[in-house]
N, C-alpha and C. Protein backbone atom coordinates (compact mmCIF):
# COMPACT_ATOMS: atom_id res chain seq x y z
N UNK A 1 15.26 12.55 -2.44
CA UNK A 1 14.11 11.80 -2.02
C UNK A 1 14.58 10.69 -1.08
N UNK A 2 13.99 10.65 -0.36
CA UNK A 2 14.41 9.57 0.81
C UNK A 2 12.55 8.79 1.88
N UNK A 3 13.01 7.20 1.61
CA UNK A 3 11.78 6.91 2.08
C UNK A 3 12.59 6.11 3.47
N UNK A 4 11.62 5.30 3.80
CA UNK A 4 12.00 4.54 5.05
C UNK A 4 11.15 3.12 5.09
N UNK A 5 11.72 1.77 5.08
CA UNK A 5 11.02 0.55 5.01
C UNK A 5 10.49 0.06 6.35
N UNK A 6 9.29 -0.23 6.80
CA UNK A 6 9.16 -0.79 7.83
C UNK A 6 8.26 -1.92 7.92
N UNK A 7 8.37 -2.67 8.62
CA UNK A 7 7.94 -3.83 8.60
C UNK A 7 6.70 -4.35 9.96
N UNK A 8 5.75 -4.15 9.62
CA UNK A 8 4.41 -4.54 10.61
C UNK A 8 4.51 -5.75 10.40
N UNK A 9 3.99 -6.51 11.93
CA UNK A 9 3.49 -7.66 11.63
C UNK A 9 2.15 -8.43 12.96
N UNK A 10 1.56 -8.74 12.45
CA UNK A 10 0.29 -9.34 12.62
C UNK A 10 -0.43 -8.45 13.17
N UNK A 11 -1.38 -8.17 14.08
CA UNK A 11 -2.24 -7.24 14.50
C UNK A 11 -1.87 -5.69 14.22
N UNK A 12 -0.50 -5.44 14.17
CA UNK A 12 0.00 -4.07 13.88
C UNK A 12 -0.63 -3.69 12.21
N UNK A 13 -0.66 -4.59 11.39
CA UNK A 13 -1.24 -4.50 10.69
C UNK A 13 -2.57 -4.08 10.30
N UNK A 14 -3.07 -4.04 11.29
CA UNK A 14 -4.86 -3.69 11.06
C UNK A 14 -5.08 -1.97 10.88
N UNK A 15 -4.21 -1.08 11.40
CA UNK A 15 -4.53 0.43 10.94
C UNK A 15 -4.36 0.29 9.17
N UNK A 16 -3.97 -0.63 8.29
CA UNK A 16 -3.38 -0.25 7.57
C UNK A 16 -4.49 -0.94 6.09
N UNK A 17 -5.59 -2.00 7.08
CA UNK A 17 -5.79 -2.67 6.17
C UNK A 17 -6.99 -2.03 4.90
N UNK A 18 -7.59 -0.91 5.38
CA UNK A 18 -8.74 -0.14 4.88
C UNK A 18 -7.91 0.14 3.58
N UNK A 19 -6.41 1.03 4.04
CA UNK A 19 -5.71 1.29 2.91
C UNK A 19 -5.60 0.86 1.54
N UNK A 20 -4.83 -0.90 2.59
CA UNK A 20 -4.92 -2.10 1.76
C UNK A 20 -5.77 -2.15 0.51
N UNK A 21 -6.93 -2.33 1.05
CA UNK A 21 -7.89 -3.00 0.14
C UNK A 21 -7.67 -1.89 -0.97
N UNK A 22 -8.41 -0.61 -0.24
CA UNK A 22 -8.62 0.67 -1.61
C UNK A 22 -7.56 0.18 -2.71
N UNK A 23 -6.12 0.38 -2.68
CA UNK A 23 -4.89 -0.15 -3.23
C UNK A 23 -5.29 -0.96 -4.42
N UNK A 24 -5.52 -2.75 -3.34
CA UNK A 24 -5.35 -3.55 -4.06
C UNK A 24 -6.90 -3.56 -5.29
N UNK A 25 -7.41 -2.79 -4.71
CA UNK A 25 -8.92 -2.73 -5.55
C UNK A 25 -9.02 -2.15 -6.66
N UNK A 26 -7.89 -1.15 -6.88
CA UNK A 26 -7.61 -0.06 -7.75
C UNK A 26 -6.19 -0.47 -8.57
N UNK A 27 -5.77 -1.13 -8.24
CA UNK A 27 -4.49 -2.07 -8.90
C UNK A 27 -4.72 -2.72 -9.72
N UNK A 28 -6.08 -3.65 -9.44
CA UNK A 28 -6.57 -5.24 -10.04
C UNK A 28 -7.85 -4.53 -10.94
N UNK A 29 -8.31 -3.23 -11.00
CA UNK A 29 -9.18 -2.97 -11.71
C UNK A 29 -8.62 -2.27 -12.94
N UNK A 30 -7.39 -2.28 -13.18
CA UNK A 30 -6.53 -1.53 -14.63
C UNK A 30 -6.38 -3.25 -15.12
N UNK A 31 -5.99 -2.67 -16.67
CA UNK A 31 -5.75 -3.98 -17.44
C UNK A 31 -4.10 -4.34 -17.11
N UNK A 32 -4.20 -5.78 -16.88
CA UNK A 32 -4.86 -6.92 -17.40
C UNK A 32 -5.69 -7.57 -16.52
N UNK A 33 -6.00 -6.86 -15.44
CA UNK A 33 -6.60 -7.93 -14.77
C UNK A 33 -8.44 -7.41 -14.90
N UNK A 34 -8.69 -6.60 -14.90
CA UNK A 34 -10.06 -6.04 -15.06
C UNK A 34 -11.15 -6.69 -14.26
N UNK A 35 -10.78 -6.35 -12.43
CA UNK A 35 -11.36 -6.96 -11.62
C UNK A 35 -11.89 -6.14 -10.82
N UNK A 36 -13.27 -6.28 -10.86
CA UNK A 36 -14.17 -5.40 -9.94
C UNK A 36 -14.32 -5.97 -8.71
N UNK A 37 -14.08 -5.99 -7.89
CA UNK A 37 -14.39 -6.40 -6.25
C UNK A 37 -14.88 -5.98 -5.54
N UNK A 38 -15.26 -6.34 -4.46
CA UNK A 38 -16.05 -5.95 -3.15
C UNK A 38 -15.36 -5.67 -2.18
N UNK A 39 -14.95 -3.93 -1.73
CA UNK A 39 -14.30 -3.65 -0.95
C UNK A 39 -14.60 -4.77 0.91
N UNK A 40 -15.87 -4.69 0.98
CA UNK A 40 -16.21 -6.05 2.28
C UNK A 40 -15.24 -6.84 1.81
N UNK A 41 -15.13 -7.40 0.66
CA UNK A 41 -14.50 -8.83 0.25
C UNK A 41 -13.14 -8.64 0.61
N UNK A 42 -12.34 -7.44 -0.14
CA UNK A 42 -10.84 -7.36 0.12
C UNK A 42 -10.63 -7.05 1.52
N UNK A 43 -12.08 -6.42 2.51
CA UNK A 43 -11.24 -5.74 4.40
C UNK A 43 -11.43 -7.40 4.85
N UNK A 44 -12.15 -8.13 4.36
CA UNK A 44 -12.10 -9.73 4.88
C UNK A 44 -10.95 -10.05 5.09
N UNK A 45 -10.79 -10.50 3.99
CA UNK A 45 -9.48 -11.40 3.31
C UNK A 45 -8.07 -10.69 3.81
N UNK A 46 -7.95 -9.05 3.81
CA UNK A 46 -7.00 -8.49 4.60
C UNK A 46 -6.95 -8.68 6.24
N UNK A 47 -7.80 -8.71 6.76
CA UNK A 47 -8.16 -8.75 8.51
C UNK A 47 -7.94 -9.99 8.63
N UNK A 48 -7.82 -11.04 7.97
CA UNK A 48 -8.06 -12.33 8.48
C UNK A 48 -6.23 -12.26 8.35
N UNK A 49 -5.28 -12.28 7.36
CA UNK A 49 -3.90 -12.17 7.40
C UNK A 49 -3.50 -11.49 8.82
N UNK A 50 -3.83 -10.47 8.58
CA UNK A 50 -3.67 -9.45 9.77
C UNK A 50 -3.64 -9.95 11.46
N UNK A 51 -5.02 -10.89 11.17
CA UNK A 51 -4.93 -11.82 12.58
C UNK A 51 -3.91 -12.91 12.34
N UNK A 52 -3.04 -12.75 11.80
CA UNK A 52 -2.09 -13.98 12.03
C UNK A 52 -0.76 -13.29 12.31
N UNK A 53 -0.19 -13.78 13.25
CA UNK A 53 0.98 -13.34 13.79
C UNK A 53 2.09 -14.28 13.19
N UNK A 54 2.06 -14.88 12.41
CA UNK A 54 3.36 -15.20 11.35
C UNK A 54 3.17 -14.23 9.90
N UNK A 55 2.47 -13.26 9.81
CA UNK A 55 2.37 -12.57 8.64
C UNK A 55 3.27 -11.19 8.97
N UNK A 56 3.62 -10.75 7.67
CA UNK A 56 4.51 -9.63 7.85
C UNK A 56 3.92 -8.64 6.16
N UNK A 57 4.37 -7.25 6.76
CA UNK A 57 3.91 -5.96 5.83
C UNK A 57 4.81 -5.28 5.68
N UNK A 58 5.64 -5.18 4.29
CA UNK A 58 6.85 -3.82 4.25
C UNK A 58 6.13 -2.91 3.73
């Protein structure tokens, strides 16, 4: 098995953020955290990082 790390950063980030959210939406909704969210809420909060060009994604 062999993967490969790469590192996006700021606008390169935006193909990735739809992903993002699904992810983090489905992560935070198992216990312990038992958090239902608003996919709008998480492509926000991801796009707005995304517009910042001091942010980085491995």
């Amino acid at each position: 098995m062999s993967f490969q790390i790469k590192i996006f950063k700021g606008p390169e980030i935006l193909p990735y953020v739809e992903t993002l959210a699904d992810m983090t939406l489905e992560a935070f909704f198992e216990y312990p955290y038992l958090y239902v969210g608003k996919r709008e809420d998480e492509l926000s909060y991801l796009k707005s990082y995304a517009l910042s060009p001091s942010v980085s994604l491995l």
